[in-house]
PDB file of N, CA and C in Angstrom:
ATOM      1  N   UNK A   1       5.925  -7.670  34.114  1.00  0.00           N
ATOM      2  CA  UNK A   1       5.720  -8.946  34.747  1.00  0.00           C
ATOM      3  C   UNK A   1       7.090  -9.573  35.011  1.00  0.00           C
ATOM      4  N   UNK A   2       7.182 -10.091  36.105  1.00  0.00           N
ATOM      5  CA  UNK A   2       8.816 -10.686  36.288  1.00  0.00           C
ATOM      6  C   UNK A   2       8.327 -12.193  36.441  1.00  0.00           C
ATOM      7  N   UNK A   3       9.232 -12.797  35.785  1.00  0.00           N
ATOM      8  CA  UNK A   3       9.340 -14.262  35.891  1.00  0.00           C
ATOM      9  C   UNK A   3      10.528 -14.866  35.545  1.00  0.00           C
ATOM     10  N   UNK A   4      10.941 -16.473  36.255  1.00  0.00           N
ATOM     11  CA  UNK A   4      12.125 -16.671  36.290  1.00  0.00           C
ATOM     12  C   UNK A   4      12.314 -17.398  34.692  1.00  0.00           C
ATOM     13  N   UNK A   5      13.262 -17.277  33.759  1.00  0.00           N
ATOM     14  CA  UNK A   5      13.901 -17.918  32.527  1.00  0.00           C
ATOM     15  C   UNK A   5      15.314 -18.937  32.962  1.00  0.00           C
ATOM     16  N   UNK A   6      15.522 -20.284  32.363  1.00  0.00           N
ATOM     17  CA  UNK A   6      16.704 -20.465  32.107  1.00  0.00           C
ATOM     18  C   UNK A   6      16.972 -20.225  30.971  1.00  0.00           C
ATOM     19  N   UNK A   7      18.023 -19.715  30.339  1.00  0.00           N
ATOM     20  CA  UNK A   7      18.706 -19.039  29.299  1.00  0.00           C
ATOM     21  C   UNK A   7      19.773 -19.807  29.320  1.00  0.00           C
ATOM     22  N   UNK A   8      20.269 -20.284  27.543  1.00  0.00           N
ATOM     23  CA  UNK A   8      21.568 -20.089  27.247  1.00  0.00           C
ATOM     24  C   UNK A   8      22.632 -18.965  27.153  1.00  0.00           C
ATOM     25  N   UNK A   9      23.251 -19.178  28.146  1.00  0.00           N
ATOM     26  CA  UNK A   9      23.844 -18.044  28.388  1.00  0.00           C
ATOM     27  C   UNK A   9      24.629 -17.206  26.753  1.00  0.00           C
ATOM     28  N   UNK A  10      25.263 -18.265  26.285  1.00  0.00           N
ATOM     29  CA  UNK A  10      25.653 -18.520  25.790  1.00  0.00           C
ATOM     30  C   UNK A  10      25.367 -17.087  24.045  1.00  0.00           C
ATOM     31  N   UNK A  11      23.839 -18.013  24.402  1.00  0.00           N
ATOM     32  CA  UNK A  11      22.969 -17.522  22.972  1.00  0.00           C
ATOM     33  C   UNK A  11      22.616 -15.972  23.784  1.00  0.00           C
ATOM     34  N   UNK A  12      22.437 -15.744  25.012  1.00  0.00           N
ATOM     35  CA  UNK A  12      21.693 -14.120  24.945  1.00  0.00           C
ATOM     36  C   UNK A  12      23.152 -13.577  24.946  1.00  0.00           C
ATOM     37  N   UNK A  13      24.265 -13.519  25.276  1.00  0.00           N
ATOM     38  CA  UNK A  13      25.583 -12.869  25.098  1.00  0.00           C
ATOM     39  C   UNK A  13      26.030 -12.305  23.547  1.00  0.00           C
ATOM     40  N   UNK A  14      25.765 -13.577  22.499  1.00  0.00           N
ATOM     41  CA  UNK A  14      25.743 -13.398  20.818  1.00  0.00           C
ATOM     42  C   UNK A  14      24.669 -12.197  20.655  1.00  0.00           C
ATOM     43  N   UNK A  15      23.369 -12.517  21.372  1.00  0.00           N
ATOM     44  CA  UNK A  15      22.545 -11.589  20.871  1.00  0.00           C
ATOM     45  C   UNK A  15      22.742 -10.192  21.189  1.00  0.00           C
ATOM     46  N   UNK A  16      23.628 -10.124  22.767  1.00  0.00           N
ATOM     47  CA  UNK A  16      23.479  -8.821  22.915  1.00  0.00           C
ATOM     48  C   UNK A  16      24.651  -7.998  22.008  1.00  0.00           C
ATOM     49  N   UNK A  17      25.220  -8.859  21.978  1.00  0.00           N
ATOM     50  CA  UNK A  17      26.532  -8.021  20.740  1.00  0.00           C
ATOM     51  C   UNK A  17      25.804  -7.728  19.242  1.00  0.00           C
ATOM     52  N   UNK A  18      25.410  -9.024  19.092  1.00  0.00           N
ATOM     53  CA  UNK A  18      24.855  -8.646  17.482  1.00  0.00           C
ATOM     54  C   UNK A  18      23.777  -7.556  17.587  1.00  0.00           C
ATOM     55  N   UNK A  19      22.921  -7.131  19.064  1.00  0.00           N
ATOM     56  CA  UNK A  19      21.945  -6.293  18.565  1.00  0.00           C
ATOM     57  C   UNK A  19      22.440  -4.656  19.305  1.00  0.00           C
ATOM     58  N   UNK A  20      23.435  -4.641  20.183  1.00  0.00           N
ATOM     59  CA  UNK A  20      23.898  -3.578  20.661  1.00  0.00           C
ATOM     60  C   UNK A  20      23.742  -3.620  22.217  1.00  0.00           C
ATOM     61  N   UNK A  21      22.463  -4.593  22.110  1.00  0.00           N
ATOM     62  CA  UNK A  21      21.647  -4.201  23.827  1.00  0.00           C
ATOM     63  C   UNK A  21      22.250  -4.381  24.522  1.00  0.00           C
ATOM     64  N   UNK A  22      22.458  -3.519  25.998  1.00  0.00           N
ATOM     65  CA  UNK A  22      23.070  -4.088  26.844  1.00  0.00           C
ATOM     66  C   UNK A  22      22.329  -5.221  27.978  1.00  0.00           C
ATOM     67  N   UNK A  23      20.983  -4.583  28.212  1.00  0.00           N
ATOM     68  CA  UNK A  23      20.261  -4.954  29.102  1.00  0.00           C
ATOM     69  C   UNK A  23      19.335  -6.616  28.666  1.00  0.00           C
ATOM     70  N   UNK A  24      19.689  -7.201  29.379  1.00  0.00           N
ATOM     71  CA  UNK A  24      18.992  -8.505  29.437  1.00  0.00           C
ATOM     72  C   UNK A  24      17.477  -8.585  29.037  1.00  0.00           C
ATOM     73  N   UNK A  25      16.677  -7.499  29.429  1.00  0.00           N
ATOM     74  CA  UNK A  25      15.214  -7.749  29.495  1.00  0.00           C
ATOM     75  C   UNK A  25      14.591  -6.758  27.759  1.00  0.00           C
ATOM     76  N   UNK A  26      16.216  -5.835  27.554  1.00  0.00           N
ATOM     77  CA  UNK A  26      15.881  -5.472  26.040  1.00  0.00           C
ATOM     78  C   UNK A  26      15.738  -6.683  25.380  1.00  0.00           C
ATOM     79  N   UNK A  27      17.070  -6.987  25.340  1.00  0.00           N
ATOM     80  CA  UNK A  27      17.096  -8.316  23.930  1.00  0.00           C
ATOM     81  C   UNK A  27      16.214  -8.978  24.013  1.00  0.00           C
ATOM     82  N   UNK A  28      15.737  -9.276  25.038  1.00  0.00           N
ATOM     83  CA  UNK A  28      14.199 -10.419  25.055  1.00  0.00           C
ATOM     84  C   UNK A  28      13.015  -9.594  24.729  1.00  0.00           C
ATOM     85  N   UNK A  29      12.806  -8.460  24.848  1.00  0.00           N
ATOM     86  CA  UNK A  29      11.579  -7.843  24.450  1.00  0.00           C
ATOM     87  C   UNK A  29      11.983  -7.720  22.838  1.00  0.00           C
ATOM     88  N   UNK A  30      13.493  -6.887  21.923  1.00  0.00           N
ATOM     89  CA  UNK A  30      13.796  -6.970  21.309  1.00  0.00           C
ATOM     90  C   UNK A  30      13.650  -8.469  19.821  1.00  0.00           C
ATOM     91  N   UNK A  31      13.607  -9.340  20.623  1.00  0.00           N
ATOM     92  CA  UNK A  31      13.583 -10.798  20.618  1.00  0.00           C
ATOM     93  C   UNK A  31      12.355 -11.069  20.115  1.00  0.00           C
ATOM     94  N   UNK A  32      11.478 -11.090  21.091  1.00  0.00           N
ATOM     95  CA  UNK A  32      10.206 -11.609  21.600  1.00  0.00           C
ATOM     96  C   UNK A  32       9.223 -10.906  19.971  1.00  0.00           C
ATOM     97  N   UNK A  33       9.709  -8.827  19.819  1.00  0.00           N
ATOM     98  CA  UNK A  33       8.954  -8.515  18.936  1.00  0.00           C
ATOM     99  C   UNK A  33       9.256  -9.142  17.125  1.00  0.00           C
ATOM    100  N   UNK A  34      10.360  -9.513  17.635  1.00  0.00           N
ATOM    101  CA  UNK A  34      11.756  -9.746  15.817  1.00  0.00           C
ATOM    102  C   UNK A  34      10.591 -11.097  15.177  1.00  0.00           C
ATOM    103  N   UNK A  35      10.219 -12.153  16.917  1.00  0.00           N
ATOM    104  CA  UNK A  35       9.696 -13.317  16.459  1.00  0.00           C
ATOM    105  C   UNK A  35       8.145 -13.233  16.364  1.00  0.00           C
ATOM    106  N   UNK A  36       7.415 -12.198  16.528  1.00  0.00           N
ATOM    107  CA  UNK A  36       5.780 -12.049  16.169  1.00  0.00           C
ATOM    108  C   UNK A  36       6.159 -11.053  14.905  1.00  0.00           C
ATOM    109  N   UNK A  37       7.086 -10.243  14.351  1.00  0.00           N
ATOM    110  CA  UNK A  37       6.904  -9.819  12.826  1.00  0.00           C
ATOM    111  C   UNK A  37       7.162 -11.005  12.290  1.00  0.00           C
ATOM    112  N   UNK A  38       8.194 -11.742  12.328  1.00  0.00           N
ATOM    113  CA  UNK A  38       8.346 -12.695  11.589  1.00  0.00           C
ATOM    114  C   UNK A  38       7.481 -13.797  11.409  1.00  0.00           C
ATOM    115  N   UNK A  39       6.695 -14.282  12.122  1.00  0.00           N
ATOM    116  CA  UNK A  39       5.703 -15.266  12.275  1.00  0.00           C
ATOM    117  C   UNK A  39       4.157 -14.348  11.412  1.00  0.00           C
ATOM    118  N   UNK A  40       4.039 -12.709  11.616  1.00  0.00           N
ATOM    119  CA  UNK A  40       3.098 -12.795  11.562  1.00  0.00           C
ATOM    120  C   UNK A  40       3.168 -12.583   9.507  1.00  0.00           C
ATOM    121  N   UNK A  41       4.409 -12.066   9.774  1.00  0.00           N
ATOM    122  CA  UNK A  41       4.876 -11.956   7.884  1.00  0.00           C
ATOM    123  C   UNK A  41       4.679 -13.520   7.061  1.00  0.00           C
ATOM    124  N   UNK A  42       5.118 -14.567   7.831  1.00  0.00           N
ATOM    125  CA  UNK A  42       4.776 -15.534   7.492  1.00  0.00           C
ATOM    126  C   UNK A  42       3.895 -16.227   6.903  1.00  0.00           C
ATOM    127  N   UNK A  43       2.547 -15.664   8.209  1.00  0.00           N
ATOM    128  CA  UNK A  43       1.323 -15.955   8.484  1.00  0.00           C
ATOM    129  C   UNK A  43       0.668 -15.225   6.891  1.00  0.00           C
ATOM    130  N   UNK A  44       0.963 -14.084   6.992  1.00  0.00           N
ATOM    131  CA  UNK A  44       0.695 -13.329   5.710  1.00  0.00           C
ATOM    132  C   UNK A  44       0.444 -13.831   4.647  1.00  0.00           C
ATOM    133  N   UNK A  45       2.404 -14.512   4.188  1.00  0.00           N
ATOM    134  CA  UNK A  45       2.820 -14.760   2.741  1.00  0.00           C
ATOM    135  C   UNK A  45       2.055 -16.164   2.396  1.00  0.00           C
ATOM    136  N   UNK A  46       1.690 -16.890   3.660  1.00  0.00           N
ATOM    137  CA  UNK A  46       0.747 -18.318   3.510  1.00  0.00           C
ATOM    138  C   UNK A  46      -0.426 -18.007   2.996  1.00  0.00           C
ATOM    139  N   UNK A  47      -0.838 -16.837   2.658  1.00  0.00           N
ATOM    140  CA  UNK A  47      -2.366 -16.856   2.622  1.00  0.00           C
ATOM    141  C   UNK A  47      -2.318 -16.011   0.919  1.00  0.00           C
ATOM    142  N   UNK A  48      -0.818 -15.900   0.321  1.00  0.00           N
ATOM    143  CA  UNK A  48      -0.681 -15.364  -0.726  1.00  0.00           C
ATOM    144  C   UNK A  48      -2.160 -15.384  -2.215  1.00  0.00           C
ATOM    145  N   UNK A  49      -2.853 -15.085  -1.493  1.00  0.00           N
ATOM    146  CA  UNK A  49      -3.970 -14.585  -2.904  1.00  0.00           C
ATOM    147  C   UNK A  49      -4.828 -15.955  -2.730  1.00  0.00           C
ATOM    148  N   UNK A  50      -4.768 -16.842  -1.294  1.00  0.00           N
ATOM    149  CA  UNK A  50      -5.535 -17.970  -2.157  1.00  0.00           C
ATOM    150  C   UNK A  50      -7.068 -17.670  -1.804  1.00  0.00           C
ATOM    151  N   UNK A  51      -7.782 -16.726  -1.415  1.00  0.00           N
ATOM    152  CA  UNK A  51      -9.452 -15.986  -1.328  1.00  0.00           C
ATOM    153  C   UNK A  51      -9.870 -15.741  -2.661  1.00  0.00           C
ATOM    154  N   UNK A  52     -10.616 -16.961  -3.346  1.00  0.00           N
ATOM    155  CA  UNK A  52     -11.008 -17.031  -4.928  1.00  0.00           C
ATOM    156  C   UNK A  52     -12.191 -16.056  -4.983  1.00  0.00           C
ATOM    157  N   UNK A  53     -13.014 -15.988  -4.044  1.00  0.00           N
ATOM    158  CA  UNK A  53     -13.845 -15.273  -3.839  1.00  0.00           C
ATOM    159  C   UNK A  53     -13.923 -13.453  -4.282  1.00  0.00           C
ATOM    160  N   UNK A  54     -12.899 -13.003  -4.023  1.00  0.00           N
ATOM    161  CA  UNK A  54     -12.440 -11.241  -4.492  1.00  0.00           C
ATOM    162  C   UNK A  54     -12.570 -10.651  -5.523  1.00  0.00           C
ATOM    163  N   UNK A  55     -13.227 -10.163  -5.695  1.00  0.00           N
ATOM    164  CA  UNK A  55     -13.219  -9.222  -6.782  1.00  0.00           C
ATOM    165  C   UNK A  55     -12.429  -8.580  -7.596  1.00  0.00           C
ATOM    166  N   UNK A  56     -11.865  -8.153  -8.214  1.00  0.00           N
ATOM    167  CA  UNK A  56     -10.472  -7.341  -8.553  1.00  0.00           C
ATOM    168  C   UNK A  56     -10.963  -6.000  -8.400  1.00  0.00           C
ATOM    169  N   UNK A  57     -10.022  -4.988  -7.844  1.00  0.00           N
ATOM    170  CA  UNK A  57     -10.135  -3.527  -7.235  1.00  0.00           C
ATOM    171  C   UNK A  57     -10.017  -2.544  -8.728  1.00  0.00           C
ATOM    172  N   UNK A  58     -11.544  -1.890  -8.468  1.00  0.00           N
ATOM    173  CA  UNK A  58     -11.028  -0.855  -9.995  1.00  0.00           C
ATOM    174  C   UNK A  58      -9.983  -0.432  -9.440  1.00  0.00           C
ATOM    175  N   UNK A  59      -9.841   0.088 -10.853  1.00  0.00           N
ATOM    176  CA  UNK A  59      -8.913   1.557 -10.882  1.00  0.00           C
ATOM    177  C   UNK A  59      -9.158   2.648 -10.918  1.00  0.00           C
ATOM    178  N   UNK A  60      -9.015   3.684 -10.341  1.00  0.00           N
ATOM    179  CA  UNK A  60      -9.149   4.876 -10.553  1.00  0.00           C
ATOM    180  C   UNK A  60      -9.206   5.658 -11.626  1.00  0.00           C
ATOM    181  N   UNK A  61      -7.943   5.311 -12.308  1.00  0.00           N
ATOM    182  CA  UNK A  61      -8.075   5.871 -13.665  1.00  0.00           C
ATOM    183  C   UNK A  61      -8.464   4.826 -14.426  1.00  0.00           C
ATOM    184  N   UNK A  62      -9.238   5.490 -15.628  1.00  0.00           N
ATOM    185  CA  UNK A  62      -9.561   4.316 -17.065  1.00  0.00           C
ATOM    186  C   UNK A  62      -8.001   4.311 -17.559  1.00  0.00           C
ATOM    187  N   UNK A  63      -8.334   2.761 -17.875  1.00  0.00           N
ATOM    188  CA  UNK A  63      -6.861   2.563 -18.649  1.00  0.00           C
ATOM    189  C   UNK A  63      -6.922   3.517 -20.488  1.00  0.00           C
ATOM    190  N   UNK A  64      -5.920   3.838 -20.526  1.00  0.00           N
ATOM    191  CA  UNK A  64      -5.504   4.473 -21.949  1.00  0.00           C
ATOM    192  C   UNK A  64      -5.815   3.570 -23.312  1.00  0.00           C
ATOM    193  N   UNK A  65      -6.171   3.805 -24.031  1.00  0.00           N
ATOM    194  CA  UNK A  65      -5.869   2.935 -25.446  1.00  0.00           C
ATOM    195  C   UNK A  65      -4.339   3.219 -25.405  1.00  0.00           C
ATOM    196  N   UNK A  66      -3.585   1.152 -25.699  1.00  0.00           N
ATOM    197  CA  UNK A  66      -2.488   1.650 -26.269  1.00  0.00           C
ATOM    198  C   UNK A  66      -2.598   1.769 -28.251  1.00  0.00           C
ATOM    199  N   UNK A  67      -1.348   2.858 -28.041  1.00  0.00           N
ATOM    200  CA  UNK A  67      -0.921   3.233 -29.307  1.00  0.00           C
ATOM    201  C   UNK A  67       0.034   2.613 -30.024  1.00  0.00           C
ATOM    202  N   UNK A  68      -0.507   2.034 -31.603  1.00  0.00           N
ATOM    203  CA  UNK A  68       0.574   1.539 -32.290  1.00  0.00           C
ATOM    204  C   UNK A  68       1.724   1.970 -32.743  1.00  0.00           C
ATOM    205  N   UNK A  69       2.777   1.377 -32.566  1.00  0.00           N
ATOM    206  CA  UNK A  69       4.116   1.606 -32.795  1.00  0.00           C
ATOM    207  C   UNK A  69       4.773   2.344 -31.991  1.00  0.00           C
ATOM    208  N   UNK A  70       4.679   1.881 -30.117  1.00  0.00           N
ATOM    209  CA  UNK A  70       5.222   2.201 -29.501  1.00  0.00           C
ATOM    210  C   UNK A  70       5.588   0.893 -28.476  1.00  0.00           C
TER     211      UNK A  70
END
């Protein structure tokens, strides 16, 4: 899809050094994917265990008796 951007020039020049790219439409795809992992990792760590509802997952194995004096 082509469409027109104003850009800091400024800021895609930093980026293309810091990321190697040469091409204008990398760093923005480059870009574009850096900011949906990061948002969606986000999205993730917000939701850290709060579903009270869950069950806890057996285990496969039975746990061992521990042994005294170890």
């Amino acid at each position: 899809m082509r469409t027109t951007l104003n850009l800091d020039e400024t800021l895609l020049d930093k980026a293309r050094r810091l990321s190697g790219l040469r091409e204008k439409t990398a760093v923005l795809h480059a870009g574009l994917e850096a900011l949906i992992a990061q948002q969606s990792a986000h999205r993730l760590a917000s939701l850290g265990g709060s579903q009270r509802t869950l069950r806890p997952i057996r285990r496969r194995r039975p746990r061992r008796a521990r042994v005294r004096g170890r």
